[in-house]
PDB file of N, CA and C in Angstrom:
ATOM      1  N   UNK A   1      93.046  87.227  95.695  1.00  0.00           N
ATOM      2  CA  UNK A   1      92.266  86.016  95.818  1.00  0.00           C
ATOM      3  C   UNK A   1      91.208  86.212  96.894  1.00  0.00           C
ATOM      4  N   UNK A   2      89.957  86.337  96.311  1.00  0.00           N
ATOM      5  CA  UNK A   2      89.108  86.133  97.334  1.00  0.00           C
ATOM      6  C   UNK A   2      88.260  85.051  97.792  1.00  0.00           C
ATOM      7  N   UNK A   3      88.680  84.755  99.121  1.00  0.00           N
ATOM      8  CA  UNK A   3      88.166  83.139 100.153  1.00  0.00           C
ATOM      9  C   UNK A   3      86.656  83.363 100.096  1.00  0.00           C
ATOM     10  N   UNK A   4      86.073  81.973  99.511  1.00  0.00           N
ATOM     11  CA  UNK A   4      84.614  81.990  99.543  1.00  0.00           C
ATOM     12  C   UNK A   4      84.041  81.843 100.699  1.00  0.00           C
ATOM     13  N   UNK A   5      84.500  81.527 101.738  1.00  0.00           N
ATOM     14  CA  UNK A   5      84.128  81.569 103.253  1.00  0.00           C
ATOM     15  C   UNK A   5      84.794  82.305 104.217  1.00  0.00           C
ATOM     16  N   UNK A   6      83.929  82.625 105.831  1.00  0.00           N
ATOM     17  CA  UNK A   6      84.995  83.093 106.151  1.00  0.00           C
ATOM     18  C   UNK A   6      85.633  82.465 106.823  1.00  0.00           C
ATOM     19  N   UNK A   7      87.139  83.030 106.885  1.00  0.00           N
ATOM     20  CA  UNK A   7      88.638  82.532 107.663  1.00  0.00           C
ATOM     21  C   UNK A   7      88.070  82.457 109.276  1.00  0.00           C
ATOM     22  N   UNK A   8      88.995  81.542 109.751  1.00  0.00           N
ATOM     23  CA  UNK A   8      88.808  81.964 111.241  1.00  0.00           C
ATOM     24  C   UNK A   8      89.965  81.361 112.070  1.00  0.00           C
ATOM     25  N   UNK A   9      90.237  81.539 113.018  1.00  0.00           N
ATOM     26  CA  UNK A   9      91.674  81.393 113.595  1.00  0.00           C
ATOM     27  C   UNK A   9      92.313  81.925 113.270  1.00  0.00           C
ATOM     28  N   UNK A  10      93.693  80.850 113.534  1.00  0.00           N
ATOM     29  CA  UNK A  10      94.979  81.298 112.767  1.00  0.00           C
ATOM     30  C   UNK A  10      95.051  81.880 111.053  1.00  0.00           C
ATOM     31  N   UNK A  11      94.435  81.071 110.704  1.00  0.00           N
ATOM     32  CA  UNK A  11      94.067  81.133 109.030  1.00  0.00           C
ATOM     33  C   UNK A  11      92.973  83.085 109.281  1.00  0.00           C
ATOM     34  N   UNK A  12      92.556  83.776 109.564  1.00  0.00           N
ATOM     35  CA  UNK A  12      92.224  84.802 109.652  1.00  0.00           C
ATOM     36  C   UNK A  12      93.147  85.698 110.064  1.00  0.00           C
ATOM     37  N   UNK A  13      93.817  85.217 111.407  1.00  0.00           N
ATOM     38  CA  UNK A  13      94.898  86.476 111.816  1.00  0.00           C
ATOM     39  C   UNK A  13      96.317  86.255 110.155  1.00  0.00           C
ATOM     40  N   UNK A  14      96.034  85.467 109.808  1.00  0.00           N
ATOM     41  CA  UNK A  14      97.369  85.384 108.668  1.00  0.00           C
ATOM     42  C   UNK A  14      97.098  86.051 107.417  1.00  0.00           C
ATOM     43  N   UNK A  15      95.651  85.664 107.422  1.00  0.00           N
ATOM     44  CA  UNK A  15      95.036  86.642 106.104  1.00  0.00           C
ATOM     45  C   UNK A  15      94.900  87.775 106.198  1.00  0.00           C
ATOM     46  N   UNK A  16      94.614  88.512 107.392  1.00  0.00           N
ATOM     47  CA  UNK A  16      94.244  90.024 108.078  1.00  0.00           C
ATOM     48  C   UNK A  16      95.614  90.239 108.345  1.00  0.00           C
ATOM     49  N   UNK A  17      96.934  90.055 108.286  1.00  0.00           N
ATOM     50  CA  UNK A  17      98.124  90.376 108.890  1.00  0.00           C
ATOM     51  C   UNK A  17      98.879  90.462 107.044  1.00  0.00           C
ATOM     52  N   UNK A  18      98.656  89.937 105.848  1.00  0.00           N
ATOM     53  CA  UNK A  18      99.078  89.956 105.046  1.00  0.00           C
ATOM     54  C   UNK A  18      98.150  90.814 104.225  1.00  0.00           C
ATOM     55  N   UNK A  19      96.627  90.986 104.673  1.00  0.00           N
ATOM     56  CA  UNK A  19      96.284  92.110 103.419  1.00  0.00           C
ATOM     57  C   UNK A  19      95.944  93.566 104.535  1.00  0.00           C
ATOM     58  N   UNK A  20      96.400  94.186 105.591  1.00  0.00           N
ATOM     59  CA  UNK A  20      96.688  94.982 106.658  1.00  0.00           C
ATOM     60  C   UNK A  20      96.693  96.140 106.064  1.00  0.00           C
ATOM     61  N   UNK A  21      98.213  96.074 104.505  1.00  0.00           N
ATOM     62  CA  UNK A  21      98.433  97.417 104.686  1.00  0.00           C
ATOM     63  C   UNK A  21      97.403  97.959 103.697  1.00  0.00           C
ATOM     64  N   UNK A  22      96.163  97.364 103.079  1.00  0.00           N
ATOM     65  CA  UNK A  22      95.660  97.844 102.136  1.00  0.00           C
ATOM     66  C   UNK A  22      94.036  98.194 102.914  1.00  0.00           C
ATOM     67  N   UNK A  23      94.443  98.033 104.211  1.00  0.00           N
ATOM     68  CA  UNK A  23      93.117  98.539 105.037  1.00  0.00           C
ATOM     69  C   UNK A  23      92.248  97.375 105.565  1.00  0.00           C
ATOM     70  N   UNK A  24      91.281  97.789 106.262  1.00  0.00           N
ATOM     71  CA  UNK A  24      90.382  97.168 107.084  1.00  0.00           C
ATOM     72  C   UNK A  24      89.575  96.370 105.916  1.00  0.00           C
ATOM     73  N   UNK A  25      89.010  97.397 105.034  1.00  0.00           N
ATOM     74  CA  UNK A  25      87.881  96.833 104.319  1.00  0.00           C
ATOM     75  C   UNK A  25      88.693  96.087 103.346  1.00  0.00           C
ATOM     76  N   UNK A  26      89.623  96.294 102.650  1.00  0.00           N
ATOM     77  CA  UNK A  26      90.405  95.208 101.717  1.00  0.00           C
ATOM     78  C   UNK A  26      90.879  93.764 102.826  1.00  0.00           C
ATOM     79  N   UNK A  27      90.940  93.665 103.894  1.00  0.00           N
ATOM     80  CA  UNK A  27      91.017  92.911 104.473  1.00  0.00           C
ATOM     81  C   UNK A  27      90.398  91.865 104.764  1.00  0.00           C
ATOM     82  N   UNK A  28      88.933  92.510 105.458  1.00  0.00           N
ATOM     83  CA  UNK A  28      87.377  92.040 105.099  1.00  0.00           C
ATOM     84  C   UNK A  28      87.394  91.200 104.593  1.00  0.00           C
ATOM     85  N   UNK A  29      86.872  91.766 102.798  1.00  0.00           N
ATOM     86  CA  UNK A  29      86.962  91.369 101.760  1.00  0.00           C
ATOM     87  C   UNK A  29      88.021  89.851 101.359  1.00  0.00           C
ATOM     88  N   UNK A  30      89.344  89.857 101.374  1.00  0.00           N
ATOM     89  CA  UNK A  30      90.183  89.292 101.213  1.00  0.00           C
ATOM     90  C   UNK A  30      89.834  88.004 102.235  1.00  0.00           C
ATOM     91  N   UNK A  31      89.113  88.072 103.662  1.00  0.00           N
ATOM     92  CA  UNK A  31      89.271  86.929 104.446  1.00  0.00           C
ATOM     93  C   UNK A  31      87.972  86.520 104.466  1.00  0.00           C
ATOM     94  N   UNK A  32      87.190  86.899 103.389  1.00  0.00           N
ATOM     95  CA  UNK A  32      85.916  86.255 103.103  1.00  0.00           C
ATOM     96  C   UNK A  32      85.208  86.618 103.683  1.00  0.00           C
ATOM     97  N   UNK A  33      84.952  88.173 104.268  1.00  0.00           N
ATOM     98  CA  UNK A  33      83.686  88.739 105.167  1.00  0.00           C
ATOM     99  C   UNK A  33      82.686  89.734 104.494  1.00  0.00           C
ATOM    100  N   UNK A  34      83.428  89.731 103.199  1.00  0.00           N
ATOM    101  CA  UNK A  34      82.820  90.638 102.048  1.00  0.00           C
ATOM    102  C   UNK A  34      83.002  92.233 103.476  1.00  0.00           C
ATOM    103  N   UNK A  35      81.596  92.805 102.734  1.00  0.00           N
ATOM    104  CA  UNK A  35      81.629  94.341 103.411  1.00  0.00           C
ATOM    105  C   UNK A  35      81.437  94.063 105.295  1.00  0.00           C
ATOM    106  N   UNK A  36      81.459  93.264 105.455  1.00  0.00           N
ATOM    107  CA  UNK A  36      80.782  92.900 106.882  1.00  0.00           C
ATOM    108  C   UNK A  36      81.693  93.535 107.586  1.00  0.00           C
ATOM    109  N   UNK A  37      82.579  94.305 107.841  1.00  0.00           N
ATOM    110  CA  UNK A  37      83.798  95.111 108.441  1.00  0.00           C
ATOM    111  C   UNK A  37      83.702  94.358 110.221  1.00  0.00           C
ATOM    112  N   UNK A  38      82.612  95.058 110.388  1.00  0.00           N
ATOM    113  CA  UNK A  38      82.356  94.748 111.958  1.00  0.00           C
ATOM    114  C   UNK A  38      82.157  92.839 112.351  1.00  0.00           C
ATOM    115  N   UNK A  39      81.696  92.409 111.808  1.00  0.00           N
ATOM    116  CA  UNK A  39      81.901  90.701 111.843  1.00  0.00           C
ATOM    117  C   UNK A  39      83.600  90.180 111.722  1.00  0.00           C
ATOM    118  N   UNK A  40      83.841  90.838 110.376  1.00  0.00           N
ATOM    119  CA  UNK A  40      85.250  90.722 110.607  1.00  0.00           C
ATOM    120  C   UNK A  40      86.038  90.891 111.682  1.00  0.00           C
ATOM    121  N   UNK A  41      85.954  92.249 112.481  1.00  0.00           N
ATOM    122  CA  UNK A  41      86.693  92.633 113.137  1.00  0.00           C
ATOM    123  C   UNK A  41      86.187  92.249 114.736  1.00  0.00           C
ATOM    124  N   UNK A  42      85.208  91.757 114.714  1.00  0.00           N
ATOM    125  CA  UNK A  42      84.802  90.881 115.626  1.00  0.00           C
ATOM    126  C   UNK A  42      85.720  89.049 115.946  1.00  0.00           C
ATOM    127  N   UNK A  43      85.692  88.612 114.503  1.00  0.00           N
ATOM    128  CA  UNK A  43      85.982  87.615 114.738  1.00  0.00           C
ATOM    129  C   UNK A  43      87.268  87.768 114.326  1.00  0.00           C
ATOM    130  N   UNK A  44      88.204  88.613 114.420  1.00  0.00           N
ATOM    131  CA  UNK A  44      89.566  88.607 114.488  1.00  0.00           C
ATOM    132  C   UNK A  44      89.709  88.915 116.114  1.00  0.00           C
ATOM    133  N   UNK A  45      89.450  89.585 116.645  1.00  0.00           N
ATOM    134  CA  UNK A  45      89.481  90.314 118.201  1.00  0.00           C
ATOM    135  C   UNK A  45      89.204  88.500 118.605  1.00  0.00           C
ATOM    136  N   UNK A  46      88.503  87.723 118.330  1.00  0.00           N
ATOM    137  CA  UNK A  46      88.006  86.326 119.194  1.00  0.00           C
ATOM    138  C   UNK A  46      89.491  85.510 118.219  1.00  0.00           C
ATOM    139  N   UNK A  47      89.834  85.266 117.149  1.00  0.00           N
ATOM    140  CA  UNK A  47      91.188  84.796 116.832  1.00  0.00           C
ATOM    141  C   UNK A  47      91.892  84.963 117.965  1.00  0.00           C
ATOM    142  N   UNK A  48      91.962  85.899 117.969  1.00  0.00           N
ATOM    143  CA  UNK A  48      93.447  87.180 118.639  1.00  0.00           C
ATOM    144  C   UNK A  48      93.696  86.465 120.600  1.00  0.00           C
ATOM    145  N   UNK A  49      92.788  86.620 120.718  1.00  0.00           N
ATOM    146  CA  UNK A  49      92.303  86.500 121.963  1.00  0.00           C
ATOM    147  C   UNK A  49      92.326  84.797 122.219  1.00  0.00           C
ATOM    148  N   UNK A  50      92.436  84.099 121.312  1.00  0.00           N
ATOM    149  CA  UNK A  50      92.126  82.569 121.282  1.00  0.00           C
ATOM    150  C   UNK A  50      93.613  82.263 121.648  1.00  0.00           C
ATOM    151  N   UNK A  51      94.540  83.003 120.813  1.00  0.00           N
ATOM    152  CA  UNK A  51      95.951  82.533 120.501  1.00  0.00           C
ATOM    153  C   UNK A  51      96.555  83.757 121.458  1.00  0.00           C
ATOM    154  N   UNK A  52      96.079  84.537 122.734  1.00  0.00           N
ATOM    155  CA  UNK A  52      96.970  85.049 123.481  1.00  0.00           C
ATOM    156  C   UNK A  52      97.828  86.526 122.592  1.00  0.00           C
ATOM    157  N   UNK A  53      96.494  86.725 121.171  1.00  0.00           N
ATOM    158  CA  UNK A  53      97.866  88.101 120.588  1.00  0.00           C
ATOM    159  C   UNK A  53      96.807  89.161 120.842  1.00  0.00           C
ATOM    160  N   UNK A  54      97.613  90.528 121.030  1.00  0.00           N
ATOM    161  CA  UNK A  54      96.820  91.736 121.835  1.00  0.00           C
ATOM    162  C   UNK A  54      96.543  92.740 121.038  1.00  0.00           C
ATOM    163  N   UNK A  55      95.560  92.532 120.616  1.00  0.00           N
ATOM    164  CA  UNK A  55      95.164  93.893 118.929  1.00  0.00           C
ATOM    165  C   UNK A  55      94.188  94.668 119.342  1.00  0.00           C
ATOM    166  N   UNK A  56      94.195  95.850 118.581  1.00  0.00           N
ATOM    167  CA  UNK A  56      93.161  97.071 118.500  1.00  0.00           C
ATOM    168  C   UNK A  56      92.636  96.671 117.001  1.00  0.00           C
ATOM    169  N   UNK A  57      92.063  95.775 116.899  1.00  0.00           N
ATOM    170  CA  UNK A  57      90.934  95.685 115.353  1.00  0.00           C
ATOM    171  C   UNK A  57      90.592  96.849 114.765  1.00  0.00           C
ATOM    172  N   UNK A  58      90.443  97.906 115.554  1.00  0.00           N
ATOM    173  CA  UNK A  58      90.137  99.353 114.984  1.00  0.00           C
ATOM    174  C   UNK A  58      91.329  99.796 114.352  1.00  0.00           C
ATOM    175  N   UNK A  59      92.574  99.428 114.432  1.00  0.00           N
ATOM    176  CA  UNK A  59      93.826  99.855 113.816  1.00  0.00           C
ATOM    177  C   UNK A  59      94.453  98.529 113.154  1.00  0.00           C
ATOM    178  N   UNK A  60      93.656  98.271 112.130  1.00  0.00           N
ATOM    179  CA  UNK A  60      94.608  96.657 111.779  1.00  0.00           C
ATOM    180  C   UNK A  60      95.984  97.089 111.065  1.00  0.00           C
ATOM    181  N   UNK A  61      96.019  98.241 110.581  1.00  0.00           N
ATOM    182  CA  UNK A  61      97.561  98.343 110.632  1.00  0.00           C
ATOM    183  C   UNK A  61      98.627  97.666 111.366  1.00  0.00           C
ATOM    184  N   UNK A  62      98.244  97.751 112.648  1.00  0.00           N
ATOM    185  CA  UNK A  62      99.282  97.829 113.995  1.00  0.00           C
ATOM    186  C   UNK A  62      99.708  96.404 113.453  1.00  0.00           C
ATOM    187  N   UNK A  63      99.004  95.150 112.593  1.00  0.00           N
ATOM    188  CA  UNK A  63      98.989  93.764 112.428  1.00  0.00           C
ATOM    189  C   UNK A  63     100.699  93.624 111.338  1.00  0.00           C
ATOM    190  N   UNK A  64     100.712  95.028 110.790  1.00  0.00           N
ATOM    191  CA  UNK A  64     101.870  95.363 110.152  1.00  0.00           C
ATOM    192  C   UNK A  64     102.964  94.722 110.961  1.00  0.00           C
ATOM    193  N   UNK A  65     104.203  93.880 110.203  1.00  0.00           N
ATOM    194  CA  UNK A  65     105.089  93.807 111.425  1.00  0.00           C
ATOM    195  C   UNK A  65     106.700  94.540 110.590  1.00  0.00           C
ATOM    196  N   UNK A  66     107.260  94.840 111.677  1.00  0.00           N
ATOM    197  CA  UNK A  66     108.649  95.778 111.192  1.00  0.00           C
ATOM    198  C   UNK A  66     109.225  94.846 109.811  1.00  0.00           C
ATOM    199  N   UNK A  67     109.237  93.674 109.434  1.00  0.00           N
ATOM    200  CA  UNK A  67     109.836  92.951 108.898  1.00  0.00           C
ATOM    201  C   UNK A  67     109.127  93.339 107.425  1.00  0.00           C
ATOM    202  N   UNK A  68     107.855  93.539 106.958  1.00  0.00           N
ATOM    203  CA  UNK A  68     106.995  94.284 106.219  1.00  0.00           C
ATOM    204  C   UNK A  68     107.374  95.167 105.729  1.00  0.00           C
ATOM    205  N   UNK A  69     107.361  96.536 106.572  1.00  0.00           N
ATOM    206  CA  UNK A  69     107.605  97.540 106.544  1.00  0.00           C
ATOM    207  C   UNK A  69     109.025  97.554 106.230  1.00  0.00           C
ATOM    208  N   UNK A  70     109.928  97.040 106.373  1.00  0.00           N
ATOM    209  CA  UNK A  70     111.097  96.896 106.020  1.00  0.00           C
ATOM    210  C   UNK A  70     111.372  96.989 104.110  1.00  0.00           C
ATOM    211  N   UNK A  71     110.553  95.557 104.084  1.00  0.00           N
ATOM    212  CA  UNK A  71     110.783  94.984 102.678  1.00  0.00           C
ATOM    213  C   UNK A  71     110.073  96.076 101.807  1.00  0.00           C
ATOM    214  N   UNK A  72     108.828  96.705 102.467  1.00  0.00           N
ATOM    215  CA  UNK A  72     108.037  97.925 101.170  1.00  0.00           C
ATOM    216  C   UNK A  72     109.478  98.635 101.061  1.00  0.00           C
ATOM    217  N   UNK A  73     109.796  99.496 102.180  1.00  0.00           N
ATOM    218  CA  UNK A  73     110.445 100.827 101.468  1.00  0.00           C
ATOM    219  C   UNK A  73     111.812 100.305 101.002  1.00  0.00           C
ATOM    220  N   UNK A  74     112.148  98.994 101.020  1.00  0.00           N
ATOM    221  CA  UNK A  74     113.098  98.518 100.386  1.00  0.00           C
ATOM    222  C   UNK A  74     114.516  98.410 101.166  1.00  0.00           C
ATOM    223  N   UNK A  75     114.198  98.435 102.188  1.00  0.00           N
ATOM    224  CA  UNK A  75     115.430  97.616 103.093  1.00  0.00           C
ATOM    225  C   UNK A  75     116.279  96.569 102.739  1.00  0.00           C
ATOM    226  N   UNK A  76     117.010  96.607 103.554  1.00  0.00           N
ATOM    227  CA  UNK A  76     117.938  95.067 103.432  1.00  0.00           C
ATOM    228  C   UNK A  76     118.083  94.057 105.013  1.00  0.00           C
ATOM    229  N   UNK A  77     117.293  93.081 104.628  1.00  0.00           N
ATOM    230  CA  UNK A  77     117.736  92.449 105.727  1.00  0.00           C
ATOM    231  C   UNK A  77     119.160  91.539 105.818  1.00  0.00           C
ATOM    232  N   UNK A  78     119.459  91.980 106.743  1.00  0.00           N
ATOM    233  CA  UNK A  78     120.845  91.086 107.052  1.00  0.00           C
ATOM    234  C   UNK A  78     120.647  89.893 108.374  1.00  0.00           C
ATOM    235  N   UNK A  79     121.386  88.634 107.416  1.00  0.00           N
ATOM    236  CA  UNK A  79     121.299  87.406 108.551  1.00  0.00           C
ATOM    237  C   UNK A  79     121.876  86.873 108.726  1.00  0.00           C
ATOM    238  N   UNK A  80     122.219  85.560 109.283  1.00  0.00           N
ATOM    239  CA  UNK A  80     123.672  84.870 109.418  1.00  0.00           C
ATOM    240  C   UNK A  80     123.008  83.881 108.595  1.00  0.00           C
ATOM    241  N   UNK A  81     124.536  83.458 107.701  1.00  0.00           N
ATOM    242  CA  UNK A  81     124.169  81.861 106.789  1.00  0.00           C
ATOM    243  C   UNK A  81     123.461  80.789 107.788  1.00  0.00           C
ATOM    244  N   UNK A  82     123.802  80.280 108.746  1.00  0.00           N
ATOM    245  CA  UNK A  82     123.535  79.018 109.288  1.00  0.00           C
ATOM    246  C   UNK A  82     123.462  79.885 110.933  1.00  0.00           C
ATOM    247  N   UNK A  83     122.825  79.508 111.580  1.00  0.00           N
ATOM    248  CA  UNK A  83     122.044  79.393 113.235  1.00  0.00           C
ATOM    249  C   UNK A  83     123.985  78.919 114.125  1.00  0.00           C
ATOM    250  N   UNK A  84     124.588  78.594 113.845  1.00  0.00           N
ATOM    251  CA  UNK A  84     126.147  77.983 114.177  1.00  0.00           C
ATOM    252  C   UNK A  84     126.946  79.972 113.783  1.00  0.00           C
ATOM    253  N   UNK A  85     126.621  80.611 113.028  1.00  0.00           N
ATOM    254  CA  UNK A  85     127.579  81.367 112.523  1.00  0.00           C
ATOM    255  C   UNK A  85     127.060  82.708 112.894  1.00  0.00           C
ATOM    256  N   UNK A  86     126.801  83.146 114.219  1.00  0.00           N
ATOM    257  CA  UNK A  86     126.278  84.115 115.011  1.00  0.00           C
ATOM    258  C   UNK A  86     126.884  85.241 114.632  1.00  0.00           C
TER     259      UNK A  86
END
C-alpha cells in the first residue's frame, strides 16, 4: 500500500519500522516519500528524535526488532496465558 502523502511522526517511525526489512528505498516509497530517500531519512531522524528513539537512518535495518526477526525465520514465541500466571 502506497500512502499518498508523506507520514510523519509516530505514523512514519511505524511505517519505516514495518517495511525496514525490504530496505531504505522500499521504505521511502511505502511512507509516501516516493524516491526522495534523503527527505525520508531526514524526516525519520526528526520523528526519532521527537519521541526520544536513537537511530542511524543510514541503517534502517537496525528499526528491525528481535520480535520480527524471530517470526521470519520461524520461531516460537512463548508467553504466559494471563499477566497473574508468571
Amino acid at each position: 500500500m502506497n500512502t499518498p502523502k508523506n507520514l510523519t511522526g509516530i505514523e512514519l517511525i511505524d511505517c519505516a519500522k514495518a517495511n525496514a526489512k525490504y530496505g531504505v528505498e522500499k521504505a521511502a516509497q511505502q511512507c509516501g516519500y516516493g524516491q526522495d530517500i534523503k527527505l525520508f531519512q531526514q524526516k525519520l531522524q526528526q520523528a526519532c528524535d521527537q519521541k526520544g528513539i536513537s537511530i542511524d537512518v543510514d541503517n534502517i535495518s537496525l528499526l528491525i526488532t528481535d520480535q520480527q526477526l524471530i517470526k521470519k525465520k520461524g520461531g516460537v514465541e512463548i508467553a504466559p496465558d494471563t499477566a497473574s500466571s508468571l
